[in-house]
PDB file of N, CA and C in Angstrom:
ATOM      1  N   UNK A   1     -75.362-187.030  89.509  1.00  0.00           N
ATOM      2  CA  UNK A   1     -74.929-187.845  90.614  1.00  0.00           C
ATOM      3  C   UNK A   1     -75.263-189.296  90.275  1.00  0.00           C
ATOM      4  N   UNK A   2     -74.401-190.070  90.459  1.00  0.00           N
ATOM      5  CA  UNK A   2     -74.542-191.403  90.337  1.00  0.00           C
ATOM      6  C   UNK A   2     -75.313-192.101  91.243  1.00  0.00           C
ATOM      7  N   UNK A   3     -76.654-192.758  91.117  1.00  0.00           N
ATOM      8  CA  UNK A   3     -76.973-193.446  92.351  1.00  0.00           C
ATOM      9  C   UNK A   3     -77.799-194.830  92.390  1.00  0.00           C
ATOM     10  N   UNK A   4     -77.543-195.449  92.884  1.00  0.00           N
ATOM     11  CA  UNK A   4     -78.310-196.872  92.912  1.00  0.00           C
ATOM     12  C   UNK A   4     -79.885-196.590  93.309  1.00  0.00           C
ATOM     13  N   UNK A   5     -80.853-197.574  92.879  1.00  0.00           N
ATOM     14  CA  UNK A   5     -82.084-197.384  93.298  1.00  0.00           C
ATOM     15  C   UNK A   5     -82.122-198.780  94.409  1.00  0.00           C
ATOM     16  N   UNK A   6     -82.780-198.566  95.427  1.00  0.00           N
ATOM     17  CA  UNK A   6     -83.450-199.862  96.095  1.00  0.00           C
ATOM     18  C   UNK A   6     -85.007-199.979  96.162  1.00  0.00           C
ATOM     19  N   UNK A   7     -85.500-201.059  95.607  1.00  0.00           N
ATOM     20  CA  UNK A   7     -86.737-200.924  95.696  1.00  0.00           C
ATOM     21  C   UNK A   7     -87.220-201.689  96.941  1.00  0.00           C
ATOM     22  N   UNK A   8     -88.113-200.168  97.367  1.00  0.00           N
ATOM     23  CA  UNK A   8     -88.403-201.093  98.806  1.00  0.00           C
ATOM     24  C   UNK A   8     -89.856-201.234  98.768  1.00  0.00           C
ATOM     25  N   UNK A   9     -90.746-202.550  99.436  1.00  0.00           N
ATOM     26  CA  UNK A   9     -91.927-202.699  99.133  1.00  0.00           C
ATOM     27  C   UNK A   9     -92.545-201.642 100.240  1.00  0.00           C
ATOM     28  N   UNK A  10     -93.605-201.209 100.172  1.00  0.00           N
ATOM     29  CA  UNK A  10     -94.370-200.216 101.226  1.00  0.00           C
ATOM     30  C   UNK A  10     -95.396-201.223 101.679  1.00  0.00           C
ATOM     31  N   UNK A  11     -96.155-200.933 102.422  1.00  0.00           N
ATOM     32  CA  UNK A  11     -96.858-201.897 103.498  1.00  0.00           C
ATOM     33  C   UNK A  11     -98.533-201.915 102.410  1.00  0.00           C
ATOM     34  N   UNK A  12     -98.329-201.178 101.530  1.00  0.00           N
ATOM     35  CA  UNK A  12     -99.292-201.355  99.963  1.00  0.00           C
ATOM     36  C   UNK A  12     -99.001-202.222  99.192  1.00  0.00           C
ATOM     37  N   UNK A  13     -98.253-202.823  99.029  1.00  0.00           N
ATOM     38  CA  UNK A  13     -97.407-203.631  98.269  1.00  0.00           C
ATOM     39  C   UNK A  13     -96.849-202.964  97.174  1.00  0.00           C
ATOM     40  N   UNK A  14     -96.852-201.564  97.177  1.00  0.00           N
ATOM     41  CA  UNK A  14     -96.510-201.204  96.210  1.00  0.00           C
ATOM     42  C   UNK A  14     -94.689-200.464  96.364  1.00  0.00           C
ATOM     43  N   UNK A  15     -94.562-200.775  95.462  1.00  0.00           N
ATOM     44  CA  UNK A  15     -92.610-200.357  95.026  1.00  0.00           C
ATOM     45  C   UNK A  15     -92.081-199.572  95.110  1.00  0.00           C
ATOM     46  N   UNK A  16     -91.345-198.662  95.621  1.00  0.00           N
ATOM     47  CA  UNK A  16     -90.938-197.279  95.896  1.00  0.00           C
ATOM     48  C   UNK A  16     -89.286-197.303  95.526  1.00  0.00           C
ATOM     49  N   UNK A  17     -89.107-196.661  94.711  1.00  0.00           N
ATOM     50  CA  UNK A  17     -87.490-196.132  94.751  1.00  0.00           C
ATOM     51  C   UNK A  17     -86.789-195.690  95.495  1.00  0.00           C
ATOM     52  N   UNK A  18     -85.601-195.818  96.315  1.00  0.00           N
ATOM     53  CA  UNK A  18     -84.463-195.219  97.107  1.00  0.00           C
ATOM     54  C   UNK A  18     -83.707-194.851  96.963  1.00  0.00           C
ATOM     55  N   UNK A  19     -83.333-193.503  96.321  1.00  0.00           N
ATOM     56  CA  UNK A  19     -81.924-193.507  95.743  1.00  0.00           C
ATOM     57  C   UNK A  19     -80.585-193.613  97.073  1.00  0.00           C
ATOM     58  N   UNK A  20     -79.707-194.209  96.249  1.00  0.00           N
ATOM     59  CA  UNK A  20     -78.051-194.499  97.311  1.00  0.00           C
ATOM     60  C   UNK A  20     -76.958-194.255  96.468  1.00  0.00           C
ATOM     61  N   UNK A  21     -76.457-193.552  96.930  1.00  0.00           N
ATOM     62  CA  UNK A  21     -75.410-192.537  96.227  1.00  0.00           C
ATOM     63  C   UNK A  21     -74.230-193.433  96.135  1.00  0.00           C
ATOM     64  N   UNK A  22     -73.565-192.949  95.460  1.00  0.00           N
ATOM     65  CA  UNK A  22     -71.741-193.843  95.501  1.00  0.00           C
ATOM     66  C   UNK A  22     -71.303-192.889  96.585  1.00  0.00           C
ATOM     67  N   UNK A  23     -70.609-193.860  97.400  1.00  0.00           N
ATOM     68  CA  UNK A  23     -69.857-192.638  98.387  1.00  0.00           C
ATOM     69  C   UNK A  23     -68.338-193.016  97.737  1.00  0.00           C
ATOM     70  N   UNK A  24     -67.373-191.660  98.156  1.00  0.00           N
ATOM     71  CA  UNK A  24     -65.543-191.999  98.053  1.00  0.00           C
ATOM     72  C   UNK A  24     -65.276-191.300  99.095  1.00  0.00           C
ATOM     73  N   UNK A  25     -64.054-192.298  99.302  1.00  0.00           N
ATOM     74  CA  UNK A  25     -62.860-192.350 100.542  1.00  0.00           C
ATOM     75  C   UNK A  25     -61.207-192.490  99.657  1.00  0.00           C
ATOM     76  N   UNK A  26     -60.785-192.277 100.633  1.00  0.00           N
ATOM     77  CA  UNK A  26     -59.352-192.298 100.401  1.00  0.00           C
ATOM     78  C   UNK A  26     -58.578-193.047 101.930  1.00  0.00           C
ATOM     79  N   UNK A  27     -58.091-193.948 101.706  1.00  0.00           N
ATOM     80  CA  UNK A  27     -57.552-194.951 102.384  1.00  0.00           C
ATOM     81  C   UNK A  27     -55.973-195.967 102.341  1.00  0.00           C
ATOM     82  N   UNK A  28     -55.497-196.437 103.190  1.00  0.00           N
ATOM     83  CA  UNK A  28     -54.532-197.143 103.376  1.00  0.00           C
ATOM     84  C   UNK A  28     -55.410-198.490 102.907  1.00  0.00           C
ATOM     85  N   UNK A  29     -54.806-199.329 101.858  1.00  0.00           N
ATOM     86  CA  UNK A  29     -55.444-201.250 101.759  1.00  0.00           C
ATOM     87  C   UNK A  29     -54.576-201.404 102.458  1.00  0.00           C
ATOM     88  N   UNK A  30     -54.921-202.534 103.170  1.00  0.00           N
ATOM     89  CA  UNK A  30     -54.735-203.731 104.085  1.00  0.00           C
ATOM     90  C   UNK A  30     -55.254-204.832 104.269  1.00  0.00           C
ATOM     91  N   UNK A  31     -54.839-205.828 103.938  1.00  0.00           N
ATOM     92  CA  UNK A  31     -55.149-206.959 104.387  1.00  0.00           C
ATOM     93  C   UNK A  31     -55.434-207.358 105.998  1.00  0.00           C
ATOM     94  N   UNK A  32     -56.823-207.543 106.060  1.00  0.00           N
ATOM     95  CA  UNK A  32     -57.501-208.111 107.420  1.00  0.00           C
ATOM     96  C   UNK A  32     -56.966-209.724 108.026  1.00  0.00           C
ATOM     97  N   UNK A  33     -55.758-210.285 107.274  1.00  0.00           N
ATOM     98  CA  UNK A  33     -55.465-211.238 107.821  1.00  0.00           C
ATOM     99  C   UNK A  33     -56.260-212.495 107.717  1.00  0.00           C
ATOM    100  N   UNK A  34     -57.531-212.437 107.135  1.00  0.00           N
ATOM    101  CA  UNK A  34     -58.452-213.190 107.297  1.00  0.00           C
ATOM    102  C   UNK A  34     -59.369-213.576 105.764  1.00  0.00           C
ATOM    103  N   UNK A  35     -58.495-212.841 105.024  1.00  0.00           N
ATOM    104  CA  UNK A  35     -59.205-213.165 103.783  1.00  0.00           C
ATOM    105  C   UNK A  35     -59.732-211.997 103.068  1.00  0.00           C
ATOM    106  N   UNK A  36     -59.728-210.993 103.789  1.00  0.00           N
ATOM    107  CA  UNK A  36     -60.257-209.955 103.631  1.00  0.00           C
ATOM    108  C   UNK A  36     -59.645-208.480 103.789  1.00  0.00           C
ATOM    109  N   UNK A  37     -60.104-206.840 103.387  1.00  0.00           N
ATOM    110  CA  UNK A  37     -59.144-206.045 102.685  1.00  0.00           C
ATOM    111  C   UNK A  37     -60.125-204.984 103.200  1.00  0.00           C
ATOM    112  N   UNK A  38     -58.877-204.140 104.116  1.00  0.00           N
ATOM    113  CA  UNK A  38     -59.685-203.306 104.512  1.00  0.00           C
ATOM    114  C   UNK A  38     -59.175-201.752 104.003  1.00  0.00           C
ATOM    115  N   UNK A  39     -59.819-200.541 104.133  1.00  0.00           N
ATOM    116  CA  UNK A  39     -59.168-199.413 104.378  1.00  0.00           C
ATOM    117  C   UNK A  39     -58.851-198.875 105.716  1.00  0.00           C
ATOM    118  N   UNK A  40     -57.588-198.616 105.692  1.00  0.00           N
ATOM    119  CA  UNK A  40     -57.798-198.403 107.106  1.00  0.00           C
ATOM    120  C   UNK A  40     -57.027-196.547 106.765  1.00  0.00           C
ATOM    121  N   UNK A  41     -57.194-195.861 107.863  1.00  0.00           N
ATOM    122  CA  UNK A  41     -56.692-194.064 107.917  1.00  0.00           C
ATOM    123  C   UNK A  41     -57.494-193.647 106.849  1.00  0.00           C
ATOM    124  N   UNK A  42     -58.864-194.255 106.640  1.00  0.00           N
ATOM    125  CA  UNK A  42     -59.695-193.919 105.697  1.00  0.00           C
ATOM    126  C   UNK A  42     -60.488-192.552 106.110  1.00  0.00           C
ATOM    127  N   UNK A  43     -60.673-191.520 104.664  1.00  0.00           N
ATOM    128  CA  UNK A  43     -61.323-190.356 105.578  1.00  0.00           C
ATOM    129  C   UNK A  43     -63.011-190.669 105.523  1.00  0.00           C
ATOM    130  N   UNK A  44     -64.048-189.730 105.928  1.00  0.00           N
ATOM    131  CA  UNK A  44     -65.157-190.019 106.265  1.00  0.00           C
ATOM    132  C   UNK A  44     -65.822-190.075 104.430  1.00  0.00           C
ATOM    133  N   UNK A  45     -66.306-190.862 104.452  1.00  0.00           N
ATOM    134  CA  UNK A  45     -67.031-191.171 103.172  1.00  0.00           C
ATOM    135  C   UNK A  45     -67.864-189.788 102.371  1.00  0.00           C
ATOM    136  N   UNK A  46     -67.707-189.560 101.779  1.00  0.00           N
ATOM    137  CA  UNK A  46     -68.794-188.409 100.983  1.00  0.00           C
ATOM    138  C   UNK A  46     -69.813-188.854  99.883  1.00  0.00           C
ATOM    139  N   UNK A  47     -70.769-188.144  99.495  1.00  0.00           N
ATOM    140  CA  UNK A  47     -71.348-188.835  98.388  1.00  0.00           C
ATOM    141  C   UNK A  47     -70.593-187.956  97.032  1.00  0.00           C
ATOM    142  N   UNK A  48     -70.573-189.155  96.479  1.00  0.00           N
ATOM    143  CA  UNK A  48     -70.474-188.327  94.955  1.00  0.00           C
ATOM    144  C   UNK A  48     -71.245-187.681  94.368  1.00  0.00           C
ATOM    145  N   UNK A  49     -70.884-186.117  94.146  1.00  0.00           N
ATOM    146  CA  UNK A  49     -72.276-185.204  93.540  1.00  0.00           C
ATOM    147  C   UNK A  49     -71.832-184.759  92.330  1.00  0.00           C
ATOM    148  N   UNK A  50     -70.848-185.082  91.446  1.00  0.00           N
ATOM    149  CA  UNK A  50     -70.427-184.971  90.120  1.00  0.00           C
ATOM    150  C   UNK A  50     -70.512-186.341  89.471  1.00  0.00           C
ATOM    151  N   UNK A  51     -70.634-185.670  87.858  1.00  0.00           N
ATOM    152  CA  UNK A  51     -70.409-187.300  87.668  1.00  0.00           C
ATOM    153  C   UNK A  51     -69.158-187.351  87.084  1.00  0.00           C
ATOM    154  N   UNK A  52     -68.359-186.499  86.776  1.00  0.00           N
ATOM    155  CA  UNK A  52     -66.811-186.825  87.198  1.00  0.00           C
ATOM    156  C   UNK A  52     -66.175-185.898  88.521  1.00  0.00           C
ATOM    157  N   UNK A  53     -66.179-186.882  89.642  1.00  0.00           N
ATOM    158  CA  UNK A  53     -65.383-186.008  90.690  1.00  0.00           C
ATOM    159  C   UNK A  53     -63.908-185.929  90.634  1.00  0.00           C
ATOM    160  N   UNK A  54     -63.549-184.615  90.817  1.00  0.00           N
ATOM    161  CA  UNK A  54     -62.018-184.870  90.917  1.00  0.00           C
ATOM    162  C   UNK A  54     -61.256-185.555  91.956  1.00  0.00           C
ATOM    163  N   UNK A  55     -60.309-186.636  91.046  1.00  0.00           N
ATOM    164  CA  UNK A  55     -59.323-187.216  91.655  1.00  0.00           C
ATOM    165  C   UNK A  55     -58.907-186.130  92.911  1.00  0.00           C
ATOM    166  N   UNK A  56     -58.501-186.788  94.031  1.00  0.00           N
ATOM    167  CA  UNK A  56     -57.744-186.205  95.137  1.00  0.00           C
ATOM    168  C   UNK A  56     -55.988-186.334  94.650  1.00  0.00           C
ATOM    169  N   UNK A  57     -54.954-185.115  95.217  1.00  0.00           N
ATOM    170  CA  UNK A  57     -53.987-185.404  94.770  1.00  0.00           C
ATOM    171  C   UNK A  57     -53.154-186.848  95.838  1.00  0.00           C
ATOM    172  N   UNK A  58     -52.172-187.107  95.307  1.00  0.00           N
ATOM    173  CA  UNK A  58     -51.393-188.617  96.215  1.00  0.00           C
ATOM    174  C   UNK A  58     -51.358-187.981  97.071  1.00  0.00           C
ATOM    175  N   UNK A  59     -51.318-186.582  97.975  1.00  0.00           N
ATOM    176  CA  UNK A  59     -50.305-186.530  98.887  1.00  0.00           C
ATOM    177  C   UNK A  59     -52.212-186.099  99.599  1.00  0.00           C
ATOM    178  N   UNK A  60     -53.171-186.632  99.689  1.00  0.00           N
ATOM    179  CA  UNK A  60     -54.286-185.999 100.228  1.00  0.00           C
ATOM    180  C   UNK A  60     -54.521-186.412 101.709  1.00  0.00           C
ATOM    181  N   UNK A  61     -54.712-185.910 102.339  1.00  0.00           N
ATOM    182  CA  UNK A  61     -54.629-185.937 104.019  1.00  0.00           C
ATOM    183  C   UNK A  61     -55.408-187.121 104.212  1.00  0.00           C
ATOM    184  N   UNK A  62     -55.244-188.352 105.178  1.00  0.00           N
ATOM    185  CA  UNK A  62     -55.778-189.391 105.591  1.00  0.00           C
ATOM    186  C   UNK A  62     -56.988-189.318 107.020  1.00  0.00           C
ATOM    187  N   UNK A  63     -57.564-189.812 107.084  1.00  0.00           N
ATOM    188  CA  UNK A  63     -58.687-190.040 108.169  1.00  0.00           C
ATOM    189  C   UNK A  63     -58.110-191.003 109.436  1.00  0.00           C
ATOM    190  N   UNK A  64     -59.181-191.344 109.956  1.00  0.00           N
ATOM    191  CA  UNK A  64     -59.577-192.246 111.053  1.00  0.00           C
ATOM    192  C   UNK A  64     -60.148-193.448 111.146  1.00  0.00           C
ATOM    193  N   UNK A  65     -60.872-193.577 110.006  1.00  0.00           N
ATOM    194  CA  UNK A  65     -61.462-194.415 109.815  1.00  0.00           C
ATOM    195  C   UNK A  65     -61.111-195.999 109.296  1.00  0.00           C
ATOM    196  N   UNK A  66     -62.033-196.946 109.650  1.00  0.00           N
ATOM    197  CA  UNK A  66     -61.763-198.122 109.181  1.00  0.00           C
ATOM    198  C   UNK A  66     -63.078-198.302 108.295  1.00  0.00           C
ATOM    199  N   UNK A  67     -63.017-198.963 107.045  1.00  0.00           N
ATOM    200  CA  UNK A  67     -63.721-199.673 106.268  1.00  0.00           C
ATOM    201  C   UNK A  67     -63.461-200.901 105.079  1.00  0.00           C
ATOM    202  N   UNK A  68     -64.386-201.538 105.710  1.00  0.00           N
ATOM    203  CA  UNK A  68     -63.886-203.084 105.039  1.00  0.00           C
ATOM    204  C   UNK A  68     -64.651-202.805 103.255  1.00  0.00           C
ATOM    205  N   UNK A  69     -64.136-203.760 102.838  1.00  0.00           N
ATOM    206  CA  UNK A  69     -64.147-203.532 100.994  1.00  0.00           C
ATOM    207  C   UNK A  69     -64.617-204.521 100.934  1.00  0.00           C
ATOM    208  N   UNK A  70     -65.890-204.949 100.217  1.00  0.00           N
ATOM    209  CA  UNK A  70     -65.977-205.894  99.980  1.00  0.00           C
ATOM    210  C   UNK A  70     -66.645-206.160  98.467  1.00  0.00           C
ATOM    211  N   UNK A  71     -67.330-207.164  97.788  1.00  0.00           N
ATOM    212  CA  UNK A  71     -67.437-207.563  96.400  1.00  0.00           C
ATOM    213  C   UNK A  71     -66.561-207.977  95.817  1.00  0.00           C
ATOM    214  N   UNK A  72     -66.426-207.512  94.169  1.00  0.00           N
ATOM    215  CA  UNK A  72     -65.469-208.562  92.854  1.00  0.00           C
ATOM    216  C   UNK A  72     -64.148-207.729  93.451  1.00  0.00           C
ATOM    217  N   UNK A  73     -63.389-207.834  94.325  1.00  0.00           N
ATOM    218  CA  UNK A  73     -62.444-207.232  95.115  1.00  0.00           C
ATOM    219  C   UNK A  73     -61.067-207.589  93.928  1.00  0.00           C
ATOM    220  N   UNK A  74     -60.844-208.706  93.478  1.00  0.00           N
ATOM    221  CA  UNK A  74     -60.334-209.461  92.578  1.00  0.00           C
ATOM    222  C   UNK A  74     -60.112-208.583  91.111  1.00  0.00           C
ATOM    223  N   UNK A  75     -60.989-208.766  90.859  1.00  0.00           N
ATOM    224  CA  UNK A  75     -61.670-207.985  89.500  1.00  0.00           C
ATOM    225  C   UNK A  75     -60.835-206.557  89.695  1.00  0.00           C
ATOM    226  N   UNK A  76     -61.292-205.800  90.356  1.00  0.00           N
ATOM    227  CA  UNK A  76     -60.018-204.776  90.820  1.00  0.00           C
ATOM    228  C   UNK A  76     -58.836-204.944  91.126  1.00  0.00           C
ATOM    229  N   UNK A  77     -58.463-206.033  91.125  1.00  0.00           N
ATOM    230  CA  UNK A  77     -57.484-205.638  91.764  1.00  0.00           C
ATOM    231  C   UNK A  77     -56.519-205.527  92.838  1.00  0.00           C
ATOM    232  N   UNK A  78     -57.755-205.455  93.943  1.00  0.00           N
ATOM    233  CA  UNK A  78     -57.276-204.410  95.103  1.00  0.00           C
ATOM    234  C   UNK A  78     -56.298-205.052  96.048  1.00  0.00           C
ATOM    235  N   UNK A  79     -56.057-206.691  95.169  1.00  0.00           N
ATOM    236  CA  UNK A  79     -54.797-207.188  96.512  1.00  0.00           C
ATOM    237  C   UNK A  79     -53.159-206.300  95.911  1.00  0.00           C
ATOM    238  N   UNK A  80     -52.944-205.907  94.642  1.00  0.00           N
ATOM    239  CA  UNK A  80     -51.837-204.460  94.207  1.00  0.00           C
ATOM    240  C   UNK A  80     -51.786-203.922  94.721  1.00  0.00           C
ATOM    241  N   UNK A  81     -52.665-203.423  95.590  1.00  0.00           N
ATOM    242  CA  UNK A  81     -52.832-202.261  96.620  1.00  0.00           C
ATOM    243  C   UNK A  81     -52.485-202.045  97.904  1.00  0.00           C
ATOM    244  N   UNK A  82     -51.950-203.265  98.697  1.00  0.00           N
ATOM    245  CA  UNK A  82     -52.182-203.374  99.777  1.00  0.00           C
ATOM    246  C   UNK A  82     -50.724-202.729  99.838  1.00  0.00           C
ATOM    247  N   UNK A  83     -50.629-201.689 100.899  1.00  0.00           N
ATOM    248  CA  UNK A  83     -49.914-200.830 101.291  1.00  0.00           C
ATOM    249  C   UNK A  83     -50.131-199.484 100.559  1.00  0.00           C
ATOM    250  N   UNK A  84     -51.162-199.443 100.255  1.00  0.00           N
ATOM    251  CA  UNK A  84     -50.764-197.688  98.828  1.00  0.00           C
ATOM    252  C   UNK A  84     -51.793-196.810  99.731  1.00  0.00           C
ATOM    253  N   UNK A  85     -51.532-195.965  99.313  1.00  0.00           N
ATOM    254  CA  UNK A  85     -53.133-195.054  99.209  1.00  0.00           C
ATOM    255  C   UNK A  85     -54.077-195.172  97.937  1.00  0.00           C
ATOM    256  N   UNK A  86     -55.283-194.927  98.619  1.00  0.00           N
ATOM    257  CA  UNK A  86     -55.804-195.141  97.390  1.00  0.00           C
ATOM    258  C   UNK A  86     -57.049-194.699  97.446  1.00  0.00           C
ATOM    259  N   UNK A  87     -57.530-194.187  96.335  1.00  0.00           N
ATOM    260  CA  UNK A  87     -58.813-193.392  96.063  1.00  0.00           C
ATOM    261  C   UNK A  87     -60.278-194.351  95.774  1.00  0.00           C
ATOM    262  N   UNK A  88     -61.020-194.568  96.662  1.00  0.00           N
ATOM    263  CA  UNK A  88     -62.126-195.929  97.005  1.00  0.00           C
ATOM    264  C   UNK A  88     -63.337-195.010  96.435  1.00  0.00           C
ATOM    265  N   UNK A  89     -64.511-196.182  95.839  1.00  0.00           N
ATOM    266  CA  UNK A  89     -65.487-195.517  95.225  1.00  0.00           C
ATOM    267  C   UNK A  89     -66.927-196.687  95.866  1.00  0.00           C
ATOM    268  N   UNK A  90     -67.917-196.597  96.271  1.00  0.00           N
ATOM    269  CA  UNK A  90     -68.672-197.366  95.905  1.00  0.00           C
ATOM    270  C   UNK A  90     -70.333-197.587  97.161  1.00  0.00           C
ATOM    271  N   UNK A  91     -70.928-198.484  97.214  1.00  0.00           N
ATOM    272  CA  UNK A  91     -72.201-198.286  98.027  1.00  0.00           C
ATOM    273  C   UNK A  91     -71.660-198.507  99.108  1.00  0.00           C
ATOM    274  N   UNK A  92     -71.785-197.610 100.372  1.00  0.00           N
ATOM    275  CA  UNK A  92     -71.368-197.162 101.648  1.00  0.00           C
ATOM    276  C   UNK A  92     -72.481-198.492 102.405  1.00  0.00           C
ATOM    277  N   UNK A  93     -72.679-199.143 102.979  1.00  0.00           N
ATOM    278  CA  UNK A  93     -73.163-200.161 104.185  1.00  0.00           C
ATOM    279  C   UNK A  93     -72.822-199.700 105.110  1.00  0.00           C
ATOM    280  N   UNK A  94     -73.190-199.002 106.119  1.00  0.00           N
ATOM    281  CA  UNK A  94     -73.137-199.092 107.763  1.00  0.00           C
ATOM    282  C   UNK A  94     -73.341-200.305 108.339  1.00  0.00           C
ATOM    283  N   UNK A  95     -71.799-200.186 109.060  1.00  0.00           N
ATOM    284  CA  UNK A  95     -72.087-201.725 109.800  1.00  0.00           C
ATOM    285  C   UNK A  95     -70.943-201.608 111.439  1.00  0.00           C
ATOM    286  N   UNK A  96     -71.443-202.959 112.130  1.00  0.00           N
ATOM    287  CA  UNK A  96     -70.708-202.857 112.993  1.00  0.00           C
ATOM    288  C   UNK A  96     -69.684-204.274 113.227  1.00  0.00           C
ATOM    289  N   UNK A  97     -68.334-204.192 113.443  1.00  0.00           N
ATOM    290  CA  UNK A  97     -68.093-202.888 113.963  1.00  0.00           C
ATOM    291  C   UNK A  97     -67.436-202.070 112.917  1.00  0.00           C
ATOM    292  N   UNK A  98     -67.522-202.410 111.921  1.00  0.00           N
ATOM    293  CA  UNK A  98     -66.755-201.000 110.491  1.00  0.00           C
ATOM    294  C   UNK A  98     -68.256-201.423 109.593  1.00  0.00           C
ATOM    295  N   UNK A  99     -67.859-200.209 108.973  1.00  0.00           N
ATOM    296  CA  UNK A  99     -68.759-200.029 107.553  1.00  0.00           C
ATOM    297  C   UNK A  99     -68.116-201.094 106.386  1.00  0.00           C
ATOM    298  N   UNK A 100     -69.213-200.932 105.596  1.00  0.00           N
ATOM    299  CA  UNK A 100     -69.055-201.998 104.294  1.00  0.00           C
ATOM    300  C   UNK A 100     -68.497-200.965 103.337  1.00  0.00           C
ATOM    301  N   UNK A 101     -67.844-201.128 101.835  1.00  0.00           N
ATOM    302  CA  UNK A 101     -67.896-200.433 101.094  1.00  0.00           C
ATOM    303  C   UNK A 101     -68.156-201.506  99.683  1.00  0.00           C
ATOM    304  N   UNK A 102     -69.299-201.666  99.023  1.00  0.00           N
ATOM    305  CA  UNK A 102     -69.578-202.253  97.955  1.00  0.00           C
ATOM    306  C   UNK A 102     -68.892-202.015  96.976  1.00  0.00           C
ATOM    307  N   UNK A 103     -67.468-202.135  96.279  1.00  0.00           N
ATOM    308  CA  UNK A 103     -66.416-201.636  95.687  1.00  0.00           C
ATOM    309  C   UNK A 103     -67.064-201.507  94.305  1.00  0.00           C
ATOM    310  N   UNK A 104     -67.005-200.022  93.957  1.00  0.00           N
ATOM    311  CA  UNK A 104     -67.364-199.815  91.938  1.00  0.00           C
ATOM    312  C   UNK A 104     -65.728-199.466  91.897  1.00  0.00           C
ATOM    313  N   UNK A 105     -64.935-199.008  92.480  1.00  0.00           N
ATOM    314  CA  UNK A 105     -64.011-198.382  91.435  1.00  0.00           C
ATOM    315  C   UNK A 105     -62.284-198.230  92.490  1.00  0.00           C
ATOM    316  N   UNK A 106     -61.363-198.385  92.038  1.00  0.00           N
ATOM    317  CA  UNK A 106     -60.853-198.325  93.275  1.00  0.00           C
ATOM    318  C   UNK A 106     -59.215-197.386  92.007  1.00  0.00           C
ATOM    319  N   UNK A 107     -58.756-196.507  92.828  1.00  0.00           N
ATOM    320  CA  UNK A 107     -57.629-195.799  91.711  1.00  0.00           C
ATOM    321  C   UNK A 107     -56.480-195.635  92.997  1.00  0.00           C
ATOM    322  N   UNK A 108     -55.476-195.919  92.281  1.00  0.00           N
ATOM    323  CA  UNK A 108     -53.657-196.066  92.967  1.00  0.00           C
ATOM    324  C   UNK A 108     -53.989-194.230  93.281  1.00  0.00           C
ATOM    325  N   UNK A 109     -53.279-193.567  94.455  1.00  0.00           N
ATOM    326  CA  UNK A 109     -52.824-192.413  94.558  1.00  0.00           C
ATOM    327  C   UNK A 109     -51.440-192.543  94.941  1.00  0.00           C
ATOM    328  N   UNK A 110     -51.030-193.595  96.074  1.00  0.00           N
ATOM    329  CA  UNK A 110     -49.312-193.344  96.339  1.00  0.00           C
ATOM    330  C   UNK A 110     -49.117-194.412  96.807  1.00  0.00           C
ATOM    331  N   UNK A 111     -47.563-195.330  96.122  1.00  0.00           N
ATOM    332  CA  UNK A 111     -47.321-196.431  97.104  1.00  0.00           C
ATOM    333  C   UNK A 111     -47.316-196.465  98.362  1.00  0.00           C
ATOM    334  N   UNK A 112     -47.283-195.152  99.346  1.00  0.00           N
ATOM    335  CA  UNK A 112     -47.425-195.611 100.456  1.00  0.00           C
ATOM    336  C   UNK A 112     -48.018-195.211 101.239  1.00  0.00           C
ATOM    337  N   UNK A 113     -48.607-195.274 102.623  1.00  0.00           N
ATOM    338  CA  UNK A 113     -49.486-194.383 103.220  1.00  0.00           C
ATOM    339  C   UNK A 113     -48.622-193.837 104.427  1.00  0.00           C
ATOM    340  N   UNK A 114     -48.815-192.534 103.824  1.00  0.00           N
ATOM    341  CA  UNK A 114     -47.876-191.562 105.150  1.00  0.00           C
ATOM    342  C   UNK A 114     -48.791-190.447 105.042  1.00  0.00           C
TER     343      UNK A 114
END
């Protein structure tokens, strides 16, 4: 499993590891109008417990969800995207009022979201 460490200080001063998993979604991109790129009919995030998970096929059932994308957003890519489905990878943020998604990886499934 792929996972980030956070080191958090303990009230010892001493350093403790956290592991934080990559979560994936599958989502509609969209542009938030504002500069910014969201998923939206995104399904509920999972953690990644392989370290190669299988691709979902294009035609994979969509969610409810909204989650905003954020980081080297560029670097990916992910303004190609806007209208596709697409297979989202990366550190899950709970937030309000949508979640964060710290983008590692982002893969085309279908130009369009139906």
């Amino acid at each position: 499993m792929y996972r980030v460490c956070l080191l958090l200080a303990g009230l010892t001063g001493v350093a403790t590891a956290q592991p934080m998993p990559i979560m994936m979604t599958v989502g509609c991109v969209e542009s938030d109008g504002r500069g910014g790129v969201t998923l939206t009919r995104a399904t509920d995030p999972e953690a990644i417990a392989d370290r190669l998970p299988v691709q979902p096929p294009a035609d994979a059932p969509l969610g409810m969800r909204t989650i905003r994308m954020v980081g080297t957003l560029d670097e990916f890519g992910v303004a190609k995207h806007e209208g596709h489905t697409v297979w989202a990878k990366g550190l899950l943020n709970p937030g309000e009022p949508v979640d964060l998604l710290n983008l590692v990886s982002i893969t085309h499934l279908a130009p369009a979201c139906e």
